[in-house]
N, C-alpha and C. Protein backbone atom coordinates (compact mmCIF):
# COMPACT_ATOMS: atom_id res chain seq x y z
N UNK A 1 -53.43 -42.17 25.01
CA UNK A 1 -52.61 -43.36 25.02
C UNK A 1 -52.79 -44.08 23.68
N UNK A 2 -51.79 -44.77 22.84
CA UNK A 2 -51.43 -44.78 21.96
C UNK A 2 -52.01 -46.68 21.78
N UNK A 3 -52.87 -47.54 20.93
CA UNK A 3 -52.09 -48.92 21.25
C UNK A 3 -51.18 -49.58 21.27
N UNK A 4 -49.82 -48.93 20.80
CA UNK A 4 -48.62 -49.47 20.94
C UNK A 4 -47.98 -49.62 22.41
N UNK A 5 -49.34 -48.39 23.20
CA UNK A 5 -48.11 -48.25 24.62
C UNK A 5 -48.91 -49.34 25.26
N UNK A 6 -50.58 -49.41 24.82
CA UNK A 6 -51.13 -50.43 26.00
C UNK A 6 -50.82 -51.83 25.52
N UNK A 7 -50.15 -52.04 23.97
CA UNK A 7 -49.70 -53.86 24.13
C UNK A 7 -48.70 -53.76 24.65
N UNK A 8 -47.75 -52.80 24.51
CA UNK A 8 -46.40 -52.72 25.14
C UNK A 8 -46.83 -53.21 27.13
N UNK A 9 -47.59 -52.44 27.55
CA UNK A 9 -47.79 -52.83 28.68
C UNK A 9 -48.37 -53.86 29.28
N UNK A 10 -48.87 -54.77 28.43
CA UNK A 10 -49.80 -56.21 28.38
C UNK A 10 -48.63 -56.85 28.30
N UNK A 11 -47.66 -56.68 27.71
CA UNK A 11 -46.46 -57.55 27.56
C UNK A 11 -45.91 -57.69 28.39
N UNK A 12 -45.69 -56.63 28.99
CA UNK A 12 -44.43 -56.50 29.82
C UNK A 12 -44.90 -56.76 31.43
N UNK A 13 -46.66 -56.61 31.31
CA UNK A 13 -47.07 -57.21 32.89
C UNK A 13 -47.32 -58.86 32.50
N UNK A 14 -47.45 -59.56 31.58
CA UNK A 14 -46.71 -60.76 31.05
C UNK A 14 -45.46 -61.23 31.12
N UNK A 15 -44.73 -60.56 30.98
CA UNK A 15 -43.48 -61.36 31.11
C UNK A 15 -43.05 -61.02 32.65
N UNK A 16 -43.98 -60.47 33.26
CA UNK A 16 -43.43 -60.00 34.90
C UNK A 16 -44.27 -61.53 35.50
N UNK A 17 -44.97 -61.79 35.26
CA UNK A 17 -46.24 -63.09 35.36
C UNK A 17 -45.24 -64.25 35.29
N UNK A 18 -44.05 -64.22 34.28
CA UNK A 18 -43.63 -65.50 33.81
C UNK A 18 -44.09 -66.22 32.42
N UNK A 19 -45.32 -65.38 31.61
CA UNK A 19 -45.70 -65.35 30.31
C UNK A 19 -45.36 -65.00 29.38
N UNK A 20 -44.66 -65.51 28.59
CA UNK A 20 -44.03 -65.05 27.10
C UNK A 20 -45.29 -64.21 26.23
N UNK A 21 -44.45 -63.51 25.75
CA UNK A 21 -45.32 -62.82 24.83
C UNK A 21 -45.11 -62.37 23.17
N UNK A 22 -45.73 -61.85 22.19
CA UNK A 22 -45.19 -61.47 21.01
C UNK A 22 -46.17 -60.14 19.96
N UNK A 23 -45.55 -59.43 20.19
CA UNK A 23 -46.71 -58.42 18.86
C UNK A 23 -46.17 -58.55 17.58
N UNK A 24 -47.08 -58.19 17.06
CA UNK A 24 -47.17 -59.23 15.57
C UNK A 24 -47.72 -57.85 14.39
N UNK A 25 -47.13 -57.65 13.95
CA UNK A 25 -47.89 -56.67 12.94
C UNK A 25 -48.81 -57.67 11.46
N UNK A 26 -50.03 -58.26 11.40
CA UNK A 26 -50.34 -58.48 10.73
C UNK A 26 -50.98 -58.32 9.11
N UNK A 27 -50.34 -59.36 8.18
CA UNK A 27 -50.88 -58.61 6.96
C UNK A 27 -52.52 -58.46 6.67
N UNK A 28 -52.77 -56.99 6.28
CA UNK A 28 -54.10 -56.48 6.73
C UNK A 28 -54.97 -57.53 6.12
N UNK A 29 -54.61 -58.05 4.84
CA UNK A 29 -55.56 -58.86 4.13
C UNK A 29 -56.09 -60.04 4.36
N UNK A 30 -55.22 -60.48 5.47
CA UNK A 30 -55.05 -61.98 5.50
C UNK A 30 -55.65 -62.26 7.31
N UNK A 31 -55.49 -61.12 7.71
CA UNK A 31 -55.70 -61.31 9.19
C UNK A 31 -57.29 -60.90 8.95
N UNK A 32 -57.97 -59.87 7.98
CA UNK A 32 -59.29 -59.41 8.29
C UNK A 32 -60.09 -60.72 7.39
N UNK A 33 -59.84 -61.65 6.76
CA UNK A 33 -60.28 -62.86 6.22
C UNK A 33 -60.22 -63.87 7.63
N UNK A 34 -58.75 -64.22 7.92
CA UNK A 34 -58.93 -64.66 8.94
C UNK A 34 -59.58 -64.60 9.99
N UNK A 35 -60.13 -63.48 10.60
CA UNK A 35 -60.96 -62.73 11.72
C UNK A 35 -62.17 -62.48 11.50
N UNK A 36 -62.49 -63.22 10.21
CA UNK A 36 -63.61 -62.23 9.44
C UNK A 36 -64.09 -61.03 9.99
N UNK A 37 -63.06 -59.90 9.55
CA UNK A 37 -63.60 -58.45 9.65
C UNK A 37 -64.57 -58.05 8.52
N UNK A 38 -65.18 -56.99 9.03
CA UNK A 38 -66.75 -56.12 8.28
C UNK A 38 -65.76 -55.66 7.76
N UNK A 39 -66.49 -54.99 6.87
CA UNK A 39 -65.74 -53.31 6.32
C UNK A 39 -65.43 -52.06 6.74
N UNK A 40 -64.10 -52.01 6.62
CA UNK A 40 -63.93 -50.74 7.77
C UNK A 40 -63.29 -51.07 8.72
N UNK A 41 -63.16 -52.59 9.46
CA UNK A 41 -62.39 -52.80 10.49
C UNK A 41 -61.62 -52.95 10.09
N UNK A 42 -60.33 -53.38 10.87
CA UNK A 42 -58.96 -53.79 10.75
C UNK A 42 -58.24 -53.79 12.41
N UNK A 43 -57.36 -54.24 11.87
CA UNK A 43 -56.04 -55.52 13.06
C UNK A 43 -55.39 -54.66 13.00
N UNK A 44 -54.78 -53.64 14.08
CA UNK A 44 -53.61 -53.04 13.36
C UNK A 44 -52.22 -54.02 14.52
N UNK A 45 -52.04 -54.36 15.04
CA UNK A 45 -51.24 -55.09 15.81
C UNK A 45 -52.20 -56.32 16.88
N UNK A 46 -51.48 -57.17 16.52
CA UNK A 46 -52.13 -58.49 17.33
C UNK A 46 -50.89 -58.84 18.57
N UNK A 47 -51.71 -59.18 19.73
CA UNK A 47 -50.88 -59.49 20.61
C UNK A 47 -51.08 -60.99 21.42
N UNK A 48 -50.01 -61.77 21.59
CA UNK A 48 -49.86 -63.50 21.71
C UNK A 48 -48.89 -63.49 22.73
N UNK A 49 -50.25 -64.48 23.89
CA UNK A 49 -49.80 -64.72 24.97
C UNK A 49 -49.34 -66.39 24.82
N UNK A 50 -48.41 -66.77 25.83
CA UNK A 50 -48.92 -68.24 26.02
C UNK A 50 -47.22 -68.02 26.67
N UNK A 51 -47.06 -70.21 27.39
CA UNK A 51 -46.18 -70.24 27.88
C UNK A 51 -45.17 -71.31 27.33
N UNK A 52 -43.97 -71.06 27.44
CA UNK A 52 -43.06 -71.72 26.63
C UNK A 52 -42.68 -73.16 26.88
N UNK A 53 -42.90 -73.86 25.52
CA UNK A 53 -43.07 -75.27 25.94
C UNK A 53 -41.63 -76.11 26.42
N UNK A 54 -41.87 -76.51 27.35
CA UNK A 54 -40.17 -77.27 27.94
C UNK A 54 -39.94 -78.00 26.62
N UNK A 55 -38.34 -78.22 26.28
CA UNK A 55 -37.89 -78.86 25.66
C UNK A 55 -37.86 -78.67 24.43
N UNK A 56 -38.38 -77.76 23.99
CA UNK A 56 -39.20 -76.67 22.39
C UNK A 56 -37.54 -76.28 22.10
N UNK A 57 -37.43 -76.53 21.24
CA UNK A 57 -36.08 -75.68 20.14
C UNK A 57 -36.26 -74.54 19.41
N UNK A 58 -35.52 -73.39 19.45
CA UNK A 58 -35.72 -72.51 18.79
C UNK A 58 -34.79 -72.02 18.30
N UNK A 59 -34.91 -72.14 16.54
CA UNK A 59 -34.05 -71.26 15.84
C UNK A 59 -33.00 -70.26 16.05
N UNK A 60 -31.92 -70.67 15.92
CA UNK A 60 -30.86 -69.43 16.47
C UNK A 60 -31.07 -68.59 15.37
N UNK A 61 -30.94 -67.48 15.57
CA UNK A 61 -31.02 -66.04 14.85
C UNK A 61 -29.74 -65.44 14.76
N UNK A 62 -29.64 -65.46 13.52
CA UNK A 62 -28.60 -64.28 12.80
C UNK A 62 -28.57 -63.03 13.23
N UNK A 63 -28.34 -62.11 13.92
CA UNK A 63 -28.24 -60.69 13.66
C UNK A 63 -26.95 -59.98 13.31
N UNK A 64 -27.26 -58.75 12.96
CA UNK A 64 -26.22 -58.20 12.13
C UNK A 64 -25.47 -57.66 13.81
N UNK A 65 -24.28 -57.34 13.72
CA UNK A 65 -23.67 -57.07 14.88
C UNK A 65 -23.73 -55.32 15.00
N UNK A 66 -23.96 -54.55 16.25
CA UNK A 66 -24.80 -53.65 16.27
C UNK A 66 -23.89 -52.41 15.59
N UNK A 67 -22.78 -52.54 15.95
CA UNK A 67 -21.96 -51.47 15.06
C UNK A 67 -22.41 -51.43 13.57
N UNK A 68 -22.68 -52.30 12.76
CA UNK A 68 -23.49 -52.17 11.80
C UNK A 68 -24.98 -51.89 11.71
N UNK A 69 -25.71 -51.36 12.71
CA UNK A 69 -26.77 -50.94 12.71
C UNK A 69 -26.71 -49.32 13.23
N UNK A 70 -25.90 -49.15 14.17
CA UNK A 70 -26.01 -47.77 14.30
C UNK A 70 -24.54 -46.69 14.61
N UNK A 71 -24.56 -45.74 13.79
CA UNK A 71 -23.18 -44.37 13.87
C UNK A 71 -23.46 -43.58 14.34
N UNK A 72 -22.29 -42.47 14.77
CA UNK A 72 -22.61 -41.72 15.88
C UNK A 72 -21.53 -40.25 14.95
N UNK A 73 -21.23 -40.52 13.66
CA UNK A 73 -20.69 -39.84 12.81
C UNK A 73 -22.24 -39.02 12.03
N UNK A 74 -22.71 -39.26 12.06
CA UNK A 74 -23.85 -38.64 10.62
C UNK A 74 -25.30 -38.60 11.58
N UNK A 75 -25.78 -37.43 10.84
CA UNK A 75 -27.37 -37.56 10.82
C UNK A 75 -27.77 -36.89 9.60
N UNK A 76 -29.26 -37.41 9.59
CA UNK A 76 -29.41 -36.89 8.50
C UNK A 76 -28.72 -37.27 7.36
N UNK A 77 -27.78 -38.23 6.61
CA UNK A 77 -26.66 -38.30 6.04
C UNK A 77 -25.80 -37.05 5.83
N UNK A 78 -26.07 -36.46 6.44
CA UNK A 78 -24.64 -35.39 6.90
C UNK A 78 -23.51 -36.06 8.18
N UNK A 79 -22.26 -35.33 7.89
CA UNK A 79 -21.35 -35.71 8.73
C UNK A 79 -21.60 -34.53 9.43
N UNK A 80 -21.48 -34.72 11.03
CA UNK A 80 -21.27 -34.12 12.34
C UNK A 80 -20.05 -32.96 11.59
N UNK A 81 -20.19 -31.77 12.14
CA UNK A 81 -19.17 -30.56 12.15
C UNK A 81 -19.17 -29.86 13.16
């Protein structure tokens, strides 16, 4: 088992709870200062629980609209034949 599958699953028995959650890929330099890591350790994904504060505003987000993220013409940058 991979740690991506067991935060994936910390999350997701979190948000079954009613707990928001977030994984975080942290920058290595700044999180092993922060954490004060030895040498040799490292953070490779951090995972943040907590619950969402009533009345809290949050940033609407831009995303690109999904037809611009994915084709069903090409792989590989080859065209389908």
């Amino acid at each position: 088992m991979s740690i991506g599958t067991s935060a994936l699953s910390m999350c997701l028995e979190a948000e079954d709870l009613g707990i928001s959650s977030a994984l975080l890929s942290p920058e290595i330099k700044k999180a092993a200062g922060i954490l004060k890591l030895k040498e040799g350790e490292s953070v490779p994904v951090i995972v943040s629980f907590g619950y969402e504060k009533k009345g809290a505003v949050q940033k609407k987000r831009e995303r690109k609209p999904l037809g611009d993220l994915i084709s069903y013409e090409y792989f590989n940058g080859h065209a389908k034949s």
